[in-house]
PDB file of N, CA and C in Angstrom:
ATOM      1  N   UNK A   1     -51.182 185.793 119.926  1.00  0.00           N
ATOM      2  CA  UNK A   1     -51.021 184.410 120.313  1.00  0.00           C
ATOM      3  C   UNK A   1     -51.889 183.496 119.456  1.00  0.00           C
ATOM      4  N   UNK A   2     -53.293 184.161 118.822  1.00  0.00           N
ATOM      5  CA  UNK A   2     -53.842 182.831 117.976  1.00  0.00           C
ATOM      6  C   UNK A   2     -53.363 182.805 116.978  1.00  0.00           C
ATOM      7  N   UNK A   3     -52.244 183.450 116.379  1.00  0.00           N
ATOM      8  CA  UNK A   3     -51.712 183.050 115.073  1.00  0.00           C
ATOM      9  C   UNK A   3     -50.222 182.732 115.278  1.00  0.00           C
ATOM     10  N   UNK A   4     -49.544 182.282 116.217  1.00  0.00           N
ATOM     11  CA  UNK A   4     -48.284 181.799 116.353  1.00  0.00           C
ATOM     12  C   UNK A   4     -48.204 180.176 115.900  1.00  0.00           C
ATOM     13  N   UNK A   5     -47.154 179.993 115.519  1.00  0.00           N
ATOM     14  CA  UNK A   5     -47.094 178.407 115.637  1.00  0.00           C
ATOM     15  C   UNK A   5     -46.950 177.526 116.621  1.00  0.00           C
ATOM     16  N   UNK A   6     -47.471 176.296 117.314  1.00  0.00           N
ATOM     17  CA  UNK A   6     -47.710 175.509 118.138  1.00  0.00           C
ATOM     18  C   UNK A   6     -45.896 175.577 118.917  1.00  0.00           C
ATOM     19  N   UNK A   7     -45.438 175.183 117.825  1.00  0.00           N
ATOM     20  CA  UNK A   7     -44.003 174.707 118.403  1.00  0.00           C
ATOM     21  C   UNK A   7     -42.934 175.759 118.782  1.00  0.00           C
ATOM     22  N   UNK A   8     -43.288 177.119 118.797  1.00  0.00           N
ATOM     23  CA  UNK A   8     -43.001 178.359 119.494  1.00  0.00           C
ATOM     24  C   UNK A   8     -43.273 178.491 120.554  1.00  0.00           C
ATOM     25  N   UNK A   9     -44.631 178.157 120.984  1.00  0.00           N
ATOM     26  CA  UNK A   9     -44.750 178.939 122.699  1.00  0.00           C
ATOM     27  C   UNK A   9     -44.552 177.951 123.440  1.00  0.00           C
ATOM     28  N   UNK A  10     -43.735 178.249 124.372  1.00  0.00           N
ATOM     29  CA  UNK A  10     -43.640 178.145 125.637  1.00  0.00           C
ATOM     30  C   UNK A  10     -44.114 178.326 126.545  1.00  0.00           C
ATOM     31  N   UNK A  11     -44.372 177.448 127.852  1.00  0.00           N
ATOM     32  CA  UNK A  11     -45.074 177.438 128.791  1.00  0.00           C
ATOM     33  C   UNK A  11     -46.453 176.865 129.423  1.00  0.00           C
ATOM     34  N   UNK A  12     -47.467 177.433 130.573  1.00  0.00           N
ATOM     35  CA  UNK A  12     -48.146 176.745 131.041  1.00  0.00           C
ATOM     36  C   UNK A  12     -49.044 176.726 130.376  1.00  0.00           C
ATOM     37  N   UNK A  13     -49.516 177.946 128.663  1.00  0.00           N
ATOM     38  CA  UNK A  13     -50.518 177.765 128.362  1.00  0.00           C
ATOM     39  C   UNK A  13     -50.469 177.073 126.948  1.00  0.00           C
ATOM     40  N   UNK A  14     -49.177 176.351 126.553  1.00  0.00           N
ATOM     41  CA  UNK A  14     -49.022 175.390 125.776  1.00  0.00           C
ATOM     42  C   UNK A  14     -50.144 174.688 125.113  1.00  0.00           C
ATOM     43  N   UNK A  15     -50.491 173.899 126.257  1.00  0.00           N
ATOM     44  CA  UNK A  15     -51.599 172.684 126.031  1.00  0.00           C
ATOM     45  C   UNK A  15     -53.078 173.299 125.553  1.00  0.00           C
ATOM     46  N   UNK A  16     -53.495 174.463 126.120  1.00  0.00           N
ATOM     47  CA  UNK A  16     -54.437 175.257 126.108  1.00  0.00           C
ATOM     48  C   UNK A  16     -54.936 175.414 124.449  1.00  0.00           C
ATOM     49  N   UNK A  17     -53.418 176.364 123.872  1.00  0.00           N
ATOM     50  CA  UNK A  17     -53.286 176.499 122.832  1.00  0.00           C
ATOM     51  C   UNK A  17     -53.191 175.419 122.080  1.00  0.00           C
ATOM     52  N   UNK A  18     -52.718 174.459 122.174  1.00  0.00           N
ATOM     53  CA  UNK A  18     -52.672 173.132 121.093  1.00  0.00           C
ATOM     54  C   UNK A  18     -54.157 172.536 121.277  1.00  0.00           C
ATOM     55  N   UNK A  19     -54.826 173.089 122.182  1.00  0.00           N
ATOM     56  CA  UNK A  19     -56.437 171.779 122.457  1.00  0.00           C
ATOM     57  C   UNK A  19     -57.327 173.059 121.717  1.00  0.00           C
ATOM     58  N   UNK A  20     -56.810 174.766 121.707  1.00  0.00           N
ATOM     59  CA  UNK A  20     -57.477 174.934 121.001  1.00  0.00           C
ATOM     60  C   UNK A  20     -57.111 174.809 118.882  1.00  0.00           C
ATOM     61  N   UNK A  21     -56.281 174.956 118.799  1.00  0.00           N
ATOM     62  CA  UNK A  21     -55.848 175.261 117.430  1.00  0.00           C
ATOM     63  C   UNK A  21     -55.663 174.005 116.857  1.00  0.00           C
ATOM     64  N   UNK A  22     -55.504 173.021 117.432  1.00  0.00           N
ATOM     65  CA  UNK A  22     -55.315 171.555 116.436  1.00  0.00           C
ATOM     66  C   UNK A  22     -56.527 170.811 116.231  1.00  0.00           C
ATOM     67  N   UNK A  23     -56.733 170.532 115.033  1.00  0.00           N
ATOM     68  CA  UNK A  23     -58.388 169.429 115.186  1.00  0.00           C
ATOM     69  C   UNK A  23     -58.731 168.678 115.935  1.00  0.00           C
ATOM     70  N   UNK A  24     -59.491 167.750 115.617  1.00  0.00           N
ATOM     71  CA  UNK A  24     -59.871 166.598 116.822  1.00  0.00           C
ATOM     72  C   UNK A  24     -59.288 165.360 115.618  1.00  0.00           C
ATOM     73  N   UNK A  25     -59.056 164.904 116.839  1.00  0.00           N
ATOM     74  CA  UNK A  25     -58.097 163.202 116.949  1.00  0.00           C
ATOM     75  C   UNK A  25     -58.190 162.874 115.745  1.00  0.00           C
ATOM     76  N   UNK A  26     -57.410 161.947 115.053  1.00  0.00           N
ATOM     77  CA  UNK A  26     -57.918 161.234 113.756  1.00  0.00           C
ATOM     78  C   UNK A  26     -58.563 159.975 114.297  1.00  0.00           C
ATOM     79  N   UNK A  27     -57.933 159.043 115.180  1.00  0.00           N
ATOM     80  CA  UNK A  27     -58.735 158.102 116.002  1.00  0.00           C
ATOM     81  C   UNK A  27     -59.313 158.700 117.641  1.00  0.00           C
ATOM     82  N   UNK A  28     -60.453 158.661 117.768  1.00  0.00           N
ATOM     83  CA  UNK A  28     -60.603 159.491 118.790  1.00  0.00           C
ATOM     84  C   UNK A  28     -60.751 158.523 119.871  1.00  0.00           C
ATOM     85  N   UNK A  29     -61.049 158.824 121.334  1.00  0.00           N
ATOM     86  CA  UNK A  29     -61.098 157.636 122.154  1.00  0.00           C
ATOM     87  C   UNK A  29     -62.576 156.673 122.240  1.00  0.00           C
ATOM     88  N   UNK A  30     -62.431 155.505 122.506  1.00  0.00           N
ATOM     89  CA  UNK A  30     -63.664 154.451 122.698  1.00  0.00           C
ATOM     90  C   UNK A  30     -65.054 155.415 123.129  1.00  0.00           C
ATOM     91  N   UNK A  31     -64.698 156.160 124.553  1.00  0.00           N
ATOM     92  CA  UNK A  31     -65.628 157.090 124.877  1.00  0.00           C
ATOM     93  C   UNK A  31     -66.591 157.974 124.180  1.00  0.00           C
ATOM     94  N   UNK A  32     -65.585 158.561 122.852  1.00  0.00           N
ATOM     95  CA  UNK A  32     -66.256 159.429 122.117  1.00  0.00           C
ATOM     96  C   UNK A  32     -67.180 158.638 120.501  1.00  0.00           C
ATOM     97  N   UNK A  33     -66.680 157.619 120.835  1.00  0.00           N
ATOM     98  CA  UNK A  33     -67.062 156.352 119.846  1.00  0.00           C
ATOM     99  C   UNK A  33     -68.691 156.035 119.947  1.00  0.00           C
ATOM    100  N   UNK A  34     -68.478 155.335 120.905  1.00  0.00           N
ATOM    101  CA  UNK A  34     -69.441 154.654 121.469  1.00  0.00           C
ATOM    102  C   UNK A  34     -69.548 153.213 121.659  1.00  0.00           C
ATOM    103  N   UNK A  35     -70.274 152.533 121.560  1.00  0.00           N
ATOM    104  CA  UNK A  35     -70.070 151.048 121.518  1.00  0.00           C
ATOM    105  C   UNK A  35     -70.901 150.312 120.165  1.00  0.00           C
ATOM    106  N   UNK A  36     -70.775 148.789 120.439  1.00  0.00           N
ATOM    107  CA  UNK A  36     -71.082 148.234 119.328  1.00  0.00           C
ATOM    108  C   UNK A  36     -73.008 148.594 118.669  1.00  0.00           C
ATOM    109  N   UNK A  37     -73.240 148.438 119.754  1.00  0.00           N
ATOM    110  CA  UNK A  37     -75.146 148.937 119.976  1.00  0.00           C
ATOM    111  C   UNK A  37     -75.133 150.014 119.258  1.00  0.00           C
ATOM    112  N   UNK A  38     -74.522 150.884 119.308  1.00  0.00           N
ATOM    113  CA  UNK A  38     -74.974 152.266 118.981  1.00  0.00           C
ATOM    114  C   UNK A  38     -74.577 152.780 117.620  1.00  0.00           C
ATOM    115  N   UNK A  39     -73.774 151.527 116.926  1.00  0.00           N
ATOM    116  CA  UNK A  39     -73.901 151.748 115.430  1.00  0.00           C
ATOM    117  C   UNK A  39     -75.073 151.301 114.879  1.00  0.00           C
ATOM    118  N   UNK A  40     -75.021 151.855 113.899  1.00  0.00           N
ATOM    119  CA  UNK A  40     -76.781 151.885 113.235  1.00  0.00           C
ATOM    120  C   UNK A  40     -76.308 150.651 111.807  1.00  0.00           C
ATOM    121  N   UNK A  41     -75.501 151.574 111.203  1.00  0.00           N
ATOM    122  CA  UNK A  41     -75.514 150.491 109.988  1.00  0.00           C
ATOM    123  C   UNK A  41     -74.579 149.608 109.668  1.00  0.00           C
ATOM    124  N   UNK A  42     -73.256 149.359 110.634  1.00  0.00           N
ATOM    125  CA  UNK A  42     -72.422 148.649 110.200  1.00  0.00           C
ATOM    126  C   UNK A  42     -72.640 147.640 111.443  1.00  0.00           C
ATOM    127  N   UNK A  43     -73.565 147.765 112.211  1.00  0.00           N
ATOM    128  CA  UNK A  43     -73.703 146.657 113.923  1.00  0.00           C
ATOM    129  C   UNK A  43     -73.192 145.521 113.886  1.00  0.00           C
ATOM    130  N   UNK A  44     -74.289 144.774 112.486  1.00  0.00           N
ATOM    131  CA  UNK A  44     -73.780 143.181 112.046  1.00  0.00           C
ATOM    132  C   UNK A  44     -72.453 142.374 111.836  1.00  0.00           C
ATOM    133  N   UNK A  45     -72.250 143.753 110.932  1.00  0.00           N
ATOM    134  CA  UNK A  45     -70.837 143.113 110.320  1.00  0.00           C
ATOM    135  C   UNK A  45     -69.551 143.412 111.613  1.00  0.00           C
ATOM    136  N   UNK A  46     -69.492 144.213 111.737  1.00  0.00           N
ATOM    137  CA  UNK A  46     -68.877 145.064 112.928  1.00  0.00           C
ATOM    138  C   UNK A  46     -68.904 143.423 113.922  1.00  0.00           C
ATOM    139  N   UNK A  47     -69.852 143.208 114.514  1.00  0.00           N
ATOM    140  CA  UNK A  47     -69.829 142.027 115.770  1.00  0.00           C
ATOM    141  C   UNK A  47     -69.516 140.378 115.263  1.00  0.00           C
ATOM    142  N   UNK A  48     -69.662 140.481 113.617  1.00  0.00           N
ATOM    143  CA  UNK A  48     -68.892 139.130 112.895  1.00  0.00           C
ATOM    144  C   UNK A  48     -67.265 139.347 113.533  1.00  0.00           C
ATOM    145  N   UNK A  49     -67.356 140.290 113.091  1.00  0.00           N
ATOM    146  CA  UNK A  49     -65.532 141.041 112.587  1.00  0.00           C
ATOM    147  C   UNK A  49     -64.959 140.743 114.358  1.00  0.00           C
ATOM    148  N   UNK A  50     -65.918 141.126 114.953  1.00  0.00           N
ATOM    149  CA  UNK A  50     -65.242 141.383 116.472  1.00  0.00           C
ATOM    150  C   UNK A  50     -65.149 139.684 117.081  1.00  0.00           C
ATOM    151  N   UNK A  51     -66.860 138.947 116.900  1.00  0.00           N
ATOM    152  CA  UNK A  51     -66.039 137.907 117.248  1.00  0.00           C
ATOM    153  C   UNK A  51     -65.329 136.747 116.782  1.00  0.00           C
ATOM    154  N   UNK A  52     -64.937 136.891 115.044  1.00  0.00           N
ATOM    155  CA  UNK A  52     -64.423 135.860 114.623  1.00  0.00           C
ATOM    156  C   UNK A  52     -62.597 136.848 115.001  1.00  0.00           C
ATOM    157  N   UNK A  53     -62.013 137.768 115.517  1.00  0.00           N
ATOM    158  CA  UNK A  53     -61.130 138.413 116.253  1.00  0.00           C
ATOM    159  C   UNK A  53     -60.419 137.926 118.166  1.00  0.00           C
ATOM    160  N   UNK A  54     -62.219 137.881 118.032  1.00  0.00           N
ATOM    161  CA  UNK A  54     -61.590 137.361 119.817  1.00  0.00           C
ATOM    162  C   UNK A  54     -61.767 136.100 119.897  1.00  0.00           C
ATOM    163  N   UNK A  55     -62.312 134.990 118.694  1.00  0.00           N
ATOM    164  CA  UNK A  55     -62.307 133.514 118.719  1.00  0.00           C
ATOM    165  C   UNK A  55     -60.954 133.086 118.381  1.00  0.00           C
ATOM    166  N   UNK A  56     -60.369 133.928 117.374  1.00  0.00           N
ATOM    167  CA  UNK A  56     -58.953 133.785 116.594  1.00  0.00           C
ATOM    168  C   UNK A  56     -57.855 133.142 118.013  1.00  0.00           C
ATOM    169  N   UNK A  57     -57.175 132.411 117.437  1.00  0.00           N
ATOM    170  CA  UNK A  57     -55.746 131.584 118.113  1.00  0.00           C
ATOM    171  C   UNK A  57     -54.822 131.769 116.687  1.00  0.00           C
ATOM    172  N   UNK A  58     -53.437 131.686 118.285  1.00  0.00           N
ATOM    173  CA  UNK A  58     -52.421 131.667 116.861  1.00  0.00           C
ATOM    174  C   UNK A  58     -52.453 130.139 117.008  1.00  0.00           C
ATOM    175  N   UNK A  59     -51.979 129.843 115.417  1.00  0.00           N
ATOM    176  CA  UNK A  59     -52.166 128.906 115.268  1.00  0.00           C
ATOM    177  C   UNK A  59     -50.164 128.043 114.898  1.00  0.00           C
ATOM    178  N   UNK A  60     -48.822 129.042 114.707  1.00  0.00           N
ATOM    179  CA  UNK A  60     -48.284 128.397 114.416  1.00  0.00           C
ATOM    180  C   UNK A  60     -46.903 129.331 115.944  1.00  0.00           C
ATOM    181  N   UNK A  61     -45.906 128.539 116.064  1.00  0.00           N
ATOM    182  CA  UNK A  61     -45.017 128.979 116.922  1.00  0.00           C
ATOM    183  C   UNK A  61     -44.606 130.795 117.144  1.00  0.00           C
ATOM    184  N   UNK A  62     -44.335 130.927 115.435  1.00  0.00           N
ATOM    185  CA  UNK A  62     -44.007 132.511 115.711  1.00  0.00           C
ATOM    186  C   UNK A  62     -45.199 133.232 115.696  1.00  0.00           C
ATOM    187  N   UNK A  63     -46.651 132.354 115.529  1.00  0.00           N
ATOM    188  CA  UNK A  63     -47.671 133.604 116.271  1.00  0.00           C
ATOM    189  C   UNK A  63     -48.138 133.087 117.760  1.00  0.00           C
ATOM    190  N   UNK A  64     -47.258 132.243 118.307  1.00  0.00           N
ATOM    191  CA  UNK A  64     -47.649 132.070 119.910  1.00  0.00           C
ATOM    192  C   UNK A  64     -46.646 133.333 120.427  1.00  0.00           C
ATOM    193  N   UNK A  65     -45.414 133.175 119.958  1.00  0.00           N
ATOM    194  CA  UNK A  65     -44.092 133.906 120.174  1.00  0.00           C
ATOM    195  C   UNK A  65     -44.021 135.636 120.370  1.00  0.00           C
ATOM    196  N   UNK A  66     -45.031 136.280 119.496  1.00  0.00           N
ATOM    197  CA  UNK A  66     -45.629 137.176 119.094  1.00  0.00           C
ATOM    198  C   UNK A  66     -46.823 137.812 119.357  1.00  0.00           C
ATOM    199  N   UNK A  67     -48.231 137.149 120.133  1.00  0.00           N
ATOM    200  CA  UNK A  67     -48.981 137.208 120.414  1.00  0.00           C
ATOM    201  C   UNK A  67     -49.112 137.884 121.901  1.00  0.00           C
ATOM    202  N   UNK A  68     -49.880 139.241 121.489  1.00  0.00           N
ATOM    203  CA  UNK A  68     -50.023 139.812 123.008  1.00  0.00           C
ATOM    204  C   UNK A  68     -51.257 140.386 122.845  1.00  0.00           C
ATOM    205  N   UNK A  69     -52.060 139.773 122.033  1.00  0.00           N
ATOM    206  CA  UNK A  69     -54.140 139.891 122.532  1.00  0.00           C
ATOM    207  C   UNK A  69     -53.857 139.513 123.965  1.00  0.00           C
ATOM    208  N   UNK A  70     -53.548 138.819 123.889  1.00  0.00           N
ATOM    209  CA  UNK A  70     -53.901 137.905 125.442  1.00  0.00           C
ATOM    210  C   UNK A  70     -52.817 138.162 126.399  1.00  0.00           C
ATOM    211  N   UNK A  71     -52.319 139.566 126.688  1.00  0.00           N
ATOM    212  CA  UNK A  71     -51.391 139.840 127.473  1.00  0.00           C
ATOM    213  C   UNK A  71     -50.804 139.322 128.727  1.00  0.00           C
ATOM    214  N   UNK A  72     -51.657 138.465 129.583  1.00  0.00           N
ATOM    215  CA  UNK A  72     -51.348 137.435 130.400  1.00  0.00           C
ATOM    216  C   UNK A  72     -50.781 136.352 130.022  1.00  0.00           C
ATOM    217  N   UNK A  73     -51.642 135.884 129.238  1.00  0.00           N
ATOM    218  CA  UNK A  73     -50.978 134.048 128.978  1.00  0.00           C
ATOM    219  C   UNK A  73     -49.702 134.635 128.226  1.00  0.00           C
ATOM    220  N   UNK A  74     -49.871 135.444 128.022  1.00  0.00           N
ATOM    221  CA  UNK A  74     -48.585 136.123 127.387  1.00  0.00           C
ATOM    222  C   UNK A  74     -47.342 135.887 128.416  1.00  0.00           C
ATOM    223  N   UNK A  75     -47.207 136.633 129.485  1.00  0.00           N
ATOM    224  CA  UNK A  75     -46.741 136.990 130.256  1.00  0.00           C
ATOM    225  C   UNK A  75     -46.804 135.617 130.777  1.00  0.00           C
ATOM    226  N   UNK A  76     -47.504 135.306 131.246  1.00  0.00           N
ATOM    227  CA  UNK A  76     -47.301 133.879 131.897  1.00  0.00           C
ATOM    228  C   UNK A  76     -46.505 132.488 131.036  1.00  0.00           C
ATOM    229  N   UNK A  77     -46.798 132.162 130.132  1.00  0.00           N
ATOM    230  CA  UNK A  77     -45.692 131.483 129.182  1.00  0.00           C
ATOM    231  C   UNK A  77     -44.581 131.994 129.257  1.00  0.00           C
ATOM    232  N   UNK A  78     -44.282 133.336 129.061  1.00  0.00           N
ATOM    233  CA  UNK A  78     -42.848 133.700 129.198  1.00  0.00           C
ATOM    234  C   UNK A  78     -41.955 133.532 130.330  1.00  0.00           C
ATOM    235  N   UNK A  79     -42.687 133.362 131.437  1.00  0.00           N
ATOM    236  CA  UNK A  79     -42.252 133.070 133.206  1.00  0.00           C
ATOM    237  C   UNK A  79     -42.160 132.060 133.138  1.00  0.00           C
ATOM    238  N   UNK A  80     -42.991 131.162 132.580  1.00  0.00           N
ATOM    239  CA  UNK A  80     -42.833 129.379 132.830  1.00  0.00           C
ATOM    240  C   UNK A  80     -41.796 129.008 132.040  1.00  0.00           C
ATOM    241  N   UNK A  81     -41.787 129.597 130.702  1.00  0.00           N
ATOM    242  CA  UNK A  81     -39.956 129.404 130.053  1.00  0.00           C
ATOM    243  C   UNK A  81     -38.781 130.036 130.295  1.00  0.00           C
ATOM    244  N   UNK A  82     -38.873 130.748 130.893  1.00  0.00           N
ATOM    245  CA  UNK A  82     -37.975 131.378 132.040  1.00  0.00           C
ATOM    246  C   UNK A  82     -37.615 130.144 133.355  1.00  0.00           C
ATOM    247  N   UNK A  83     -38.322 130.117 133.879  1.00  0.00           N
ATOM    248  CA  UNK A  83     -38.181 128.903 135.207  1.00  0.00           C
ATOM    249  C   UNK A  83     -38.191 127.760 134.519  1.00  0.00           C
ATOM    250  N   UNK A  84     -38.059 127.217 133.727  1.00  0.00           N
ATOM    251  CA  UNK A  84     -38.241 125.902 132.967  1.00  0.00           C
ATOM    252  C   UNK A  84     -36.179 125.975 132.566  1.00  0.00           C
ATOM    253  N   UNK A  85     -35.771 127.017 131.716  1.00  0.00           N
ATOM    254  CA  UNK A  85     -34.407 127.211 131.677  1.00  0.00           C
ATOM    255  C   UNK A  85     -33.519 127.230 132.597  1.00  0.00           C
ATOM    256  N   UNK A  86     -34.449 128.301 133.689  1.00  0.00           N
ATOM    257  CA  UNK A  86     -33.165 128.649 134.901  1.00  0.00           C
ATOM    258  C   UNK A  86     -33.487 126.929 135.492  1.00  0.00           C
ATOM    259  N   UNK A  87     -34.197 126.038 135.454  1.00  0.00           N
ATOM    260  CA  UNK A  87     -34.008 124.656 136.158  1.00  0.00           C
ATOM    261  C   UNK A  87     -33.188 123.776 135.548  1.00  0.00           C
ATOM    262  N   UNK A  88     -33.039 124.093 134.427  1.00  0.00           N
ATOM    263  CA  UNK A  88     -32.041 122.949 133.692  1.00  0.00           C
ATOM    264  C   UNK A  88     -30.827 123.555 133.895  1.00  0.00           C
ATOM    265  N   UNK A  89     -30.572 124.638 133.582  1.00  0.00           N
ATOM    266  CA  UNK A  89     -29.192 125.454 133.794  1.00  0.00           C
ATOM    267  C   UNK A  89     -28.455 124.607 135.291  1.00  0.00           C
ATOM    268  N   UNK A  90     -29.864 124.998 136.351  1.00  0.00           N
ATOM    269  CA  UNK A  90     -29.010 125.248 137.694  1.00  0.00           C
ATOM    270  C   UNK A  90     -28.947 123.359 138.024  1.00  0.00           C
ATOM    271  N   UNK A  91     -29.567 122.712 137.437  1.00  0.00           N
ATOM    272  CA  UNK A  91     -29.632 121.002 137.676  1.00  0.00           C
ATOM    273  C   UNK A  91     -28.247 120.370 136.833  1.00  0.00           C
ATOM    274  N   UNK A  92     -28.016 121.040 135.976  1.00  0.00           N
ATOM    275  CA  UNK A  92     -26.742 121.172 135.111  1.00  0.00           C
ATOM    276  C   UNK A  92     -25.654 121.532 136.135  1.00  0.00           C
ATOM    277  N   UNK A  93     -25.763 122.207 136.602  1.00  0.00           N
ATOM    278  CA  UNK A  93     -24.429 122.853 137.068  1.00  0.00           C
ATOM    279  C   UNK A  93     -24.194 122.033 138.878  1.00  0.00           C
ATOM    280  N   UNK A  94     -25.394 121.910 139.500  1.00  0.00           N
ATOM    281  CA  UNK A  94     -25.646 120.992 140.656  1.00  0.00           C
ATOM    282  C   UNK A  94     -24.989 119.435 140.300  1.00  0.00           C
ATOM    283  N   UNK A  95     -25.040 118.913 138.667  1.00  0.00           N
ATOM    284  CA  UNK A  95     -24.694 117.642 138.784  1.00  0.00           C
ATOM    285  C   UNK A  95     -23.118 117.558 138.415  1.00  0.00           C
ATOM    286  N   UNK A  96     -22.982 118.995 137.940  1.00  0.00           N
ATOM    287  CA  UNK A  96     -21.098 119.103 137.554  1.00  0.00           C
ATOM    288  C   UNK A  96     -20.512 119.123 138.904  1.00  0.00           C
ATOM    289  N   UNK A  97     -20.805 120.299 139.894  1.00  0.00           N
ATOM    290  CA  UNK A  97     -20.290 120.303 141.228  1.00  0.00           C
ATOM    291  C   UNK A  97     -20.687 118.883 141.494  1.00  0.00           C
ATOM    292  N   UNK A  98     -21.443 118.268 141.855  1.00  0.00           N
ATOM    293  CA  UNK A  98     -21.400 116.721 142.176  1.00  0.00           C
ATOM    294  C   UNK A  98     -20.225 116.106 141.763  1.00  0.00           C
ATOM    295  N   UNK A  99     -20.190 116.065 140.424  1.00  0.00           N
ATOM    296  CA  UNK A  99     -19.020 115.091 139.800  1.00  0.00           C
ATOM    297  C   UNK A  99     -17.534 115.688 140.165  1.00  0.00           C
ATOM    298  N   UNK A 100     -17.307 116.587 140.696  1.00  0.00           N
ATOM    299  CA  UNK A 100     -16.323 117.435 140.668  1.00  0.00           C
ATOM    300  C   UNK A 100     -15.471 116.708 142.098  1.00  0.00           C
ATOM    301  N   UNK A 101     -17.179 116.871 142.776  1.00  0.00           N
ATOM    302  CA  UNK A 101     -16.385 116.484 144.244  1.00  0.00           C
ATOM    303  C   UNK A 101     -16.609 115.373 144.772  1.00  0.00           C
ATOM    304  N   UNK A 102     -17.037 114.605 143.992  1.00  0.00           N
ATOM    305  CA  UNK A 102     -17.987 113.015 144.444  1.00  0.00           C
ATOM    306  C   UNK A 102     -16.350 112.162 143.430  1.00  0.00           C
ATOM    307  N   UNK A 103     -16.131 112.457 142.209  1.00  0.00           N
ATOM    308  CA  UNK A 103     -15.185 111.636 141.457  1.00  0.00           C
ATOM    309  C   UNK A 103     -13.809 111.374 142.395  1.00  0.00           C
ATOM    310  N   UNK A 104     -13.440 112.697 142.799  1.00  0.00           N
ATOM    311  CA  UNK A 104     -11.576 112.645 143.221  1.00  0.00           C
ATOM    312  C   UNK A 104     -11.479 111.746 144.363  1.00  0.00           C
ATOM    313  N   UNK A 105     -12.375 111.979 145.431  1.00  0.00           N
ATOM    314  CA  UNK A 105     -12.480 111.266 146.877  1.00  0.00           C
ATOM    315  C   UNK A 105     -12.926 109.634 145.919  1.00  0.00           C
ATOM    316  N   UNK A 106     -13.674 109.005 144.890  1.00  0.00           N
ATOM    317  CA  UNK A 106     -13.860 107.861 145.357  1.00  0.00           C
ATOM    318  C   UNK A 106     -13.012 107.500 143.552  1.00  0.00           C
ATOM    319  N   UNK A 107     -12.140 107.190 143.847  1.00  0.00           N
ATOM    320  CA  UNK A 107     -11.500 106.419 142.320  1.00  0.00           C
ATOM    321  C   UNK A 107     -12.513 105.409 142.074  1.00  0.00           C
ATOM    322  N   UNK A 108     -12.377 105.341 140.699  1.00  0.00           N
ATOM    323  CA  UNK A 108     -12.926 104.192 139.879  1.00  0.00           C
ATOM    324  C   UNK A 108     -11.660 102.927 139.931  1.00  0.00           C
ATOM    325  N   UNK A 109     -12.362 101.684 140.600  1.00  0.00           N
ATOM    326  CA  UNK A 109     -11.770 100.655 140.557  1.00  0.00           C
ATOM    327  C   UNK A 109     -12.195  99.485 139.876  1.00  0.00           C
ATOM    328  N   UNK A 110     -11.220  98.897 138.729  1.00  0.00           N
ATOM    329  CA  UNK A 110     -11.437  98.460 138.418  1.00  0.00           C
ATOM    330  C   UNK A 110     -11.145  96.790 138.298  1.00  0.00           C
ATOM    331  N   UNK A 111     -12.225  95.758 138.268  1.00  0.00           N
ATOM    332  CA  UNK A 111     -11.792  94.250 138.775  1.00  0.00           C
ATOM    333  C   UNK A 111     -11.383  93.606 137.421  1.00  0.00           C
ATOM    334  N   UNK A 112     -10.366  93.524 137.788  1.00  0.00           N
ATOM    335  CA  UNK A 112      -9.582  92.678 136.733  1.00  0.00           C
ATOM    336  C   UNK A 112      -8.665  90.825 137.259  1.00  0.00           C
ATOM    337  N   UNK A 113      -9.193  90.347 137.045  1.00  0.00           N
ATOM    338  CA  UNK A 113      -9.039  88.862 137.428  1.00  0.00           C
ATOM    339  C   UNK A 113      -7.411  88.519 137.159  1.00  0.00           C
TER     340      UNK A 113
END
């Protein structure tokens, strides 16, 4: 079994075998990282980089359009132009049924001397 290929075995000890025989991560997780403190020689530049990143705005339509740093306002712009459409649609269609049934019952009369 330690010299088979990954994509041969089958079964429950699958994972076992792939966590032992494959390297470690090429990006590994935050956890195994650490944080910004605990770099030694790149700290400075590293916390420029980070906050001229989280100061950043988009600045033109297709990077508002596109933009999901900010996964809420994200989400939330997209709901408010959502309900902003479905109101014109349905105020549209409220003033056609109006005219539909408000025109036939009252003719237009017109005064002519």
């Amino acid at each position: 079994m330690d010299g088979e290929n990954v994509t041969t075995v089958a079964g429950p000890s699958t994972t076992s075998l792939m966590r032992r025989n494959l390297p470690t991560p090429l990006f590994p997780t935050s956890s195994v990282v650490g944080t910004l403190e605990d770099s030694k020689y790149w700290r400075h530049r590293l916390s420029i980089s980070q906050q001229a990143y989280d100061d950043s705005e988009p600045k033109v339509l297709a990077q508002w359009l596109s933009d999901r740093c900010k996964w809420v306002q994200w989400y939330i712009f997209w709901i408010a132009v959502l309900i902003i459409i479905l109101t014109i649609v349905f105020a549209f269609f409220q003033f056609v049924s109006i005219m539909l049934v408000y025109y036939p019952s009252h003719p237009i009369k017109s005064e002519r001397r």
